[in-house]
C-alpha atoms as a PDB file:
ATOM      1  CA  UNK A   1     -19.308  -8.686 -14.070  1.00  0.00           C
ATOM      2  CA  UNK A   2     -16.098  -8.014 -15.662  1.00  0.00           C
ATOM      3  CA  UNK A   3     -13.582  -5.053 -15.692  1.00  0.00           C
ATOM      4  CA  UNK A   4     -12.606  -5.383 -19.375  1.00  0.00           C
ATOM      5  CA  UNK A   5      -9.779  -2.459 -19.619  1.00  0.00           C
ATOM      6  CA  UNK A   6      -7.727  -0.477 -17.469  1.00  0.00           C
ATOM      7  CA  UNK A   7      -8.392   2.805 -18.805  1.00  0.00           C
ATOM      8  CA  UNK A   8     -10.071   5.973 -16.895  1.00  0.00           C
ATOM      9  CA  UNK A   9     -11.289   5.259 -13.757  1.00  0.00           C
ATOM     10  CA  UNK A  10      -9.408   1.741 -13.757  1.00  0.00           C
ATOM     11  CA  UNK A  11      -6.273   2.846 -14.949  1.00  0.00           C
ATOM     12  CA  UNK A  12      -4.340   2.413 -11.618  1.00  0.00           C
ATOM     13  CA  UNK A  13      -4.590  -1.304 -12.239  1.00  0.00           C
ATOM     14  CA  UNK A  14      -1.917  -1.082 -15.307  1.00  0.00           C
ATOM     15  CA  UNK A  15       1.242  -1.598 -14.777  1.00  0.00           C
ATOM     16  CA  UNK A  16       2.446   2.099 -16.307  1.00  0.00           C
ATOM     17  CA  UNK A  17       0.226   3.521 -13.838  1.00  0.00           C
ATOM     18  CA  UNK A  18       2.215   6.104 -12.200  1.00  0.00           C
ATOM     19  CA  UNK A  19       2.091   5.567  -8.720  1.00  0.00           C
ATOM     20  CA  UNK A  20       2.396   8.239  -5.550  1.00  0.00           C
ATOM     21  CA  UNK A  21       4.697   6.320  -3.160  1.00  0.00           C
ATOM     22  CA  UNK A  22       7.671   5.087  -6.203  1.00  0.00           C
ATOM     23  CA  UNK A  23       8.791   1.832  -5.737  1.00  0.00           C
ATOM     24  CA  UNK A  24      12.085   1.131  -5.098  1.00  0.00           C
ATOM     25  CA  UNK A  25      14.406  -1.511  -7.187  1.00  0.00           C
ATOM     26  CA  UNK A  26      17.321  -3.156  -6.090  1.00  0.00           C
ATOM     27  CA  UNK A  27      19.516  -1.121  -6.462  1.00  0.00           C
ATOM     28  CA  UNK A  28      17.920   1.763  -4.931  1.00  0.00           C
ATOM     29  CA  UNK A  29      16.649   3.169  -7.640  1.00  0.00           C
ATOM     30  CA  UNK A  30      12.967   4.664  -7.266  1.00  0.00           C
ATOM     31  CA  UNK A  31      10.554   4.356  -9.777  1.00  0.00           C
ATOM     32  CA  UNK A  32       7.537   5.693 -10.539  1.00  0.00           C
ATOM     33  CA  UNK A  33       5.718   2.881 -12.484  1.00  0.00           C
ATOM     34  CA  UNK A  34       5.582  -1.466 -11.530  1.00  0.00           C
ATOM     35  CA  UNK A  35       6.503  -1.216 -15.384  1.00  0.00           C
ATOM     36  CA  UNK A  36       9.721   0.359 -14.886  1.00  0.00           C
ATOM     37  CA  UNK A  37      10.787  -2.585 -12.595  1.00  0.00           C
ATOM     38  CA  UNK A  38       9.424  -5.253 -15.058  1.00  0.00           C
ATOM     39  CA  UNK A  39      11.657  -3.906 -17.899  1.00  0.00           C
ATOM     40  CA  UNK A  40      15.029  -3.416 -16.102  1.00  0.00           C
ATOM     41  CA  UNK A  41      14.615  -6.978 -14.771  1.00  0.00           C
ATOM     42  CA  UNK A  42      15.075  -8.011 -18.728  1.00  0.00           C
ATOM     43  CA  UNK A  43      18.742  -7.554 -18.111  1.00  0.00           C
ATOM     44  CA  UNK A  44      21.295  -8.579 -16.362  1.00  0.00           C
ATOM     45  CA  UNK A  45      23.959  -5.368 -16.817  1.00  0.00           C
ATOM     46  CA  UNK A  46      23.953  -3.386 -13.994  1.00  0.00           C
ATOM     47  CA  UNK A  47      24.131  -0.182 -16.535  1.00  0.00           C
ATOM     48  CA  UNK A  48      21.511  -1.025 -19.047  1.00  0.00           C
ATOM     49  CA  UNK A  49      18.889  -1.935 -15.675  1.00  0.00           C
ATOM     50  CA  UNK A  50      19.709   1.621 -14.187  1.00  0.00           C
ATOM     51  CA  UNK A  51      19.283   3.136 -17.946  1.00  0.00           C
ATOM     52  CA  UNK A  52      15.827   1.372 -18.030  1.00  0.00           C
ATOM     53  CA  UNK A  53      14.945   2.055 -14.501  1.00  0.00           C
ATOM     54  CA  UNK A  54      15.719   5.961 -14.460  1.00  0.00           C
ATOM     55  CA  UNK A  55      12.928   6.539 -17.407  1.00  0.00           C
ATOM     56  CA  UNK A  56      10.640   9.230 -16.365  1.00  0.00           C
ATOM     57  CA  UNK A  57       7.267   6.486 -16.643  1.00  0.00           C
ATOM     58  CA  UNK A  58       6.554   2.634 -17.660  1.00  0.00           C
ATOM     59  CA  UNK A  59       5.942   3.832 -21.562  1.00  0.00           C
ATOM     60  CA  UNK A  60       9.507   5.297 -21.713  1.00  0.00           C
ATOM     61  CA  UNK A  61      11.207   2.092 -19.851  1.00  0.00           C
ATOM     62  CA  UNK A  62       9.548   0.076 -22.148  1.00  0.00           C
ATOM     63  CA  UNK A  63      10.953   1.620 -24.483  1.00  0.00           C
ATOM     64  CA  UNK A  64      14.149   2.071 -23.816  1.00  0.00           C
ATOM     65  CA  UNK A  65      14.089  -1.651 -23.329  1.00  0.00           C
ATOM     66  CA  UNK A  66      13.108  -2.027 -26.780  1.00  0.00           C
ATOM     67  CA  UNK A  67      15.561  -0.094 -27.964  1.00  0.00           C
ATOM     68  CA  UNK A  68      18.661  -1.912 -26.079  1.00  0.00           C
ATOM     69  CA  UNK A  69      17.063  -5.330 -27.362  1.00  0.00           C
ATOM     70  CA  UNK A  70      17.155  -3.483 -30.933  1.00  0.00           C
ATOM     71  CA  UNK A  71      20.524  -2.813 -30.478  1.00  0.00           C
ATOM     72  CA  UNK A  72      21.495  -6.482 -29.879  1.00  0.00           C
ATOM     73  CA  UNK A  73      21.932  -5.987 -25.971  1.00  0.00           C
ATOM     74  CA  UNK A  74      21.376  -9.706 -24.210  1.00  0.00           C
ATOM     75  CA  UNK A  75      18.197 -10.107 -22.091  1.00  0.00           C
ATOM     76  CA  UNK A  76      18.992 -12.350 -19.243  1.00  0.00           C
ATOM     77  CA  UNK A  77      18.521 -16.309 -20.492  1.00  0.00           C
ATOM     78  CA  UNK A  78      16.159 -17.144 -18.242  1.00  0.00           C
ATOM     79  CA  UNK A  79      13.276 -14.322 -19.026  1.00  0.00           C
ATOM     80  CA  UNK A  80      10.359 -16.519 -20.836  1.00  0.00           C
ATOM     81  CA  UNK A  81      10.831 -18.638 -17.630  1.00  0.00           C
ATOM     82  CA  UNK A  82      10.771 -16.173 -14.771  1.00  0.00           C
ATOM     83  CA  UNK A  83       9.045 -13.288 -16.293  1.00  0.00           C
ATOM     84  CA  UNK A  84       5.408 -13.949 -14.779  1.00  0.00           C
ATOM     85  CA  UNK A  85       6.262 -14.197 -11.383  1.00  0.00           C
ATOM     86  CA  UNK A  86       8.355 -11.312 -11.428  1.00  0.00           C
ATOM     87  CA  UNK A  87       5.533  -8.770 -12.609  1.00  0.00           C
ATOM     88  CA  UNK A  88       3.477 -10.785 -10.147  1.00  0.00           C
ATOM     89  CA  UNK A  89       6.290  -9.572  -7.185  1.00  0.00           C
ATOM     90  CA  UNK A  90       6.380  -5.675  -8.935  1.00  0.00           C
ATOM     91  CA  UNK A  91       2.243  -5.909  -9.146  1.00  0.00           C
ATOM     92  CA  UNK A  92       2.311  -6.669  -5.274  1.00  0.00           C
ATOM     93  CA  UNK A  93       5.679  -4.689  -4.544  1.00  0.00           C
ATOM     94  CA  UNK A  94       3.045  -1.307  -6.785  1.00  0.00           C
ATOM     95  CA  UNK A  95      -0.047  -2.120  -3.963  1.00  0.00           C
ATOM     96  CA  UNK A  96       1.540  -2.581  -0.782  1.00  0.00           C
ATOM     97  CA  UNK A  97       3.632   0.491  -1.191  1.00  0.00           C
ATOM     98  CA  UNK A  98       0.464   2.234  -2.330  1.00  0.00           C
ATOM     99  CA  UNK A  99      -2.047   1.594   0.369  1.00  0.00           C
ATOM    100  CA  UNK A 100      -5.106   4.165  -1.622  1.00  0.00           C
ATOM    101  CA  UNK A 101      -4.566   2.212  -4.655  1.00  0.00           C
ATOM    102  CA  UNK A 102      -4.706  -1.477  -2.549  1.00  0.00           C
ATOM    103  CA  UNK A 103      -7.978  -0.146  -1.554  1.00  0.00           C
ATOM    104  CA  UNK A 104      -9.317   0.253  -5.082  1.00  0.00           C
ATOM    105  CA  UNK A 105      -8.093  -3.176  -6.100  1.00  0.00           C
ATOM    106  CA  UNK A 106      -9.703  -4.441  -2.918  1.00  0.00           C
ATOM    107  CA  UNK A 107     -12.705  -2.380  -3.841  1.00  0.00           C
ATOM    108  CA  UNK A 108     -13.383  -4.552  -7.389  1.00  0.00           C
ATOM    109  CA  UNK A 109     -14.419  -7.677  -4.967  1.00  0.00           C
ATOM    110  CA  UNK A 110     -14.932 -10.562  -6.736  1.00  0.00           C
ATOM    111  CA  UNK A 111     -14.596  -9.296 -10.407  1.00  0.00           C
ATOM    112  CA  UNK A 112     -12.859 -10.465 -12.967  1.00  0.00           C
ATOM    113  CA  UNK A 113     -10.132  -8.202 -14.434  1.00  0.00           C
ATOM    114  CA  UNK A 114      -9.206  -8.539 -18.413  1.00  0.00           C
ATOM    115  CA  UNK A 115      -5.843  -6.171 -19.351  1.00  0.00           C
ATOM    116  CA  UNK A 116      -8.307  -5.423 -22.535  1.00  0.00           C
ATOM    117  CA  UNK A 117      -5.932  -3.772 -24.929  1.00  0.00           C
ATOM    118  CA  UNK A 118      -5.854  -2.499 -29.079  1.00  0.00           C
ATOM    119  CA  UNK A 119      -2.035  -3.009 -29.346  1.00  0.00           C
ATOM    120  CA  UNK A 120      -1.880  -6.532 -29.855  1.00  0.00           C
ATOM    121  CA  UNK A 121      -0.695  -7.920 -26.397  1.00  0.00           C
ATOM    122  CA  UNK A 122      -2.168 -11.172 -25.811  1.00  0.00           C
ATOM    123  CA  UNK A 123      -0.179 -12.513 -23.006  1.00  0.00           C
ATOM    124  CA  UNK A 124      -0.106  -9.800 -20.575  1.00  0.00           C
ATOM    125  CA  UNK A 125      -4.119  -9.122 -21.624  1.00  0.00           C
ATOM    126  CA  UNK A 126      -6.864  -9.799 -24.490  1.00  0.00           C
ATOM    127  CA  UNK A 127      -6.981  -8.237 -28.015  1.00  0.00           C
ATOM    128  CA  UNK A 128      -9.393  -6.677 -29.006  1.00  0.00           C
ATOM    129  CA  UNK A 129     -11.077  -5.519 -25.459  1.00  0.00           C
ATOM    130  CA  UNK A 130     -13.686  -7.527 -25.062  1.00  0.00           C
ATOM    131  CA  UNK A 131     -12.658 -10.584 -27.030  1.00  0.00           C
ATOM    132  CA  UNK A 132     -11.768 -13.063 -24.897  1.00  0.00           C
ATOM    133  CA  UNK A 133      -8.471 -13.398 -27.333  1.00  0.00           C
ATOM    134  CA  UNK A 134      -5.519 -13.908 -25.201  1.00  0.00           C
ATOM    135  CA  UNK A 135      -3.383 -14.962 -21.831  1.00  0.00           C
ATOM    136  CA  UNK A 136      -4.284 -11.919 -19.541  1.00  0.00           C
ATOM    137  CA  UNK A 137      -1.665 -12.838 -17.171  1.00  0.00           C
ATOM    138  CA  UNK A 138      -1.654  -9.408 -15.544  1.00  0.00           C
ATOM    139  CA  UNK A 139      -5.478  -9.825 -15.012  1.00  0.00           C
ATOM    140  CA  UNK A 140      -4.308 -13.035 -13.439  1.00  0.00           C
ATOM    141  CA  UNK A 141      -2.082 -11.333 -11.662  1.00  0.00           C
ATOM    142  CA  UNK A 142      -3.995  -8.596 -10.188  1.00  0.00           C
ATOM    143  CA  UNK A 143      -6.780 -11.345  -9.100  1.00  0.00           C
ATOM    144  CA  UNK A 144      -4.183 -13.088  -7.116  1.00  0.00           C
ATOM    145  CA  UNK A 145      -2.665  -9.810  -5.716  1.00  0.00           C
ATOM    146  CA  UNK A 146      -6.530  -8.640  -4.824  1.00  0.00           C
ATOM    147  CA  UNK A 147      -6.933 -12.034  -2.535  1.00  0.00           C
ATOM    148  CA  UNK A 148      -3.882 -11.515  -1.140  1.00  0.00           C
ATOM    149  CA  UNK A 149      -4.371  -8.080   0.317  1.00  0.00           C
ATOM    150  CA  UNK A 150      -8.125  -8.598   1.231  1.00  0.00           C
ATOM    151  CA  UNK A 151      -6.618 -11.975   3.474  1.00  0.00           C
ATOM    152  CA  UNK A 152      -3.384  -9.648   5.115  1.00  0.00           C
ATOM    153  CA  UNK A 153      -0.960 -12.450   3.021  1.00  0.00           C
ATOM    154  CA  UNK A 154       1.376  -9.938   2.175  1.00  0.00           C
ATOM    155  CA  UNK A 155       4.897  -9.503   3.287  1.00  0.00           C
ATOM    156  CA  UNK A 156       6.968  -6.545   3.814  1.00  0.00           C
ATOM    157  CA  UNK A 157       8.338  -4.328   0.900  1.00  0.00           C
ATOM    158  CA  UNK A 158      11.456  -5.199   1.792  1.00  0.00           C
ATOM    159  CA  UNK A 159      10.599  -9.019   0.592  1.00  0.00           C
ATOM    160  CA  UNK A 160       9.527  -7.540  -2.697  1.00  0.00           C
ATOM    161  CA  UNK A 161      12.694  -5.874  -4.004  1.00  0.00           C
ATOM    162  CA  UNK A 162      14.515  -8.367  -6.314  1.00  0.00           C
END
């Protein structure tokens, strides 16, 4: 069995999910959404991160990080190369700081989880939901983060903040 979106009841496991402890970024910055963190790590400038970071949710950091890519501003060189493993450090960074929310991901077992989605992402998830069609890296993700809580192979938050 397969959780193929995370909509409704499943929702918590996207990364806009708004969370009830914030996470914090490195510059102290708290957040209310893993997806905050992912876009402000795009850059480099310590003003266009903290213009990303302070949107109000994960759907307005996104975009404003589409915006400031519109605009011509640099993402940092190395992205394509260090992207993954920095949502997988927000995705982890999102559960341990939210122990209800650990206990939902923990709560899925053994099941596979598919970032089913209609807007065309097929590395983070699969489009159409359902299709098989793409990378689902944050399903990947989540699986990983999932064994690590249920085995205690977590480290402290402070670890997390890059």
């Amino acid at each position: 069995m397969a959780i193929e979106t995370f909509q409704g009841d499943t929702r918590f496991l996207s990364s806009m999910f708004m969370v009830h402890n914030w996470l914090m970024s490195r510059e102290g910055i708290l957040v209310p959404a893993s997806e905050n963190l992912y876009q402000a790590d795009k850059f480099l400038d310590d003003d266009h991160r903290e213009y990303v970071l302070q949107a109000r949710h994960g759907l307005a950091s996104k975009r404003r990080a589409g915006e400031l890519v519109e605009r011509g501003v640099p993402m940092r060189p190395d992205w394509d190369e260090v992207k993954v493993s920095h949502m997988a450090r927000f995705t982890l960074h999102k559960f341990v700081a939210n122990p209800d929310i650990a206990g939902r991901l923990m709560g899925t077992y053994d099941q596979e989880l598919i970032e089913g989605n209609t807007w065309g992402d097929n590395f983070w998830g699969v489009c159409p939901p359902g299709s098989r069609n793409g990378q689902n890296w944050l399903g990947r993700i989540l699986v990983d983060v999932r064994a690590r809580l249920m085995e205690g192979n977590v480290p402290p938050i402070s670890e997390l903040i890059i």
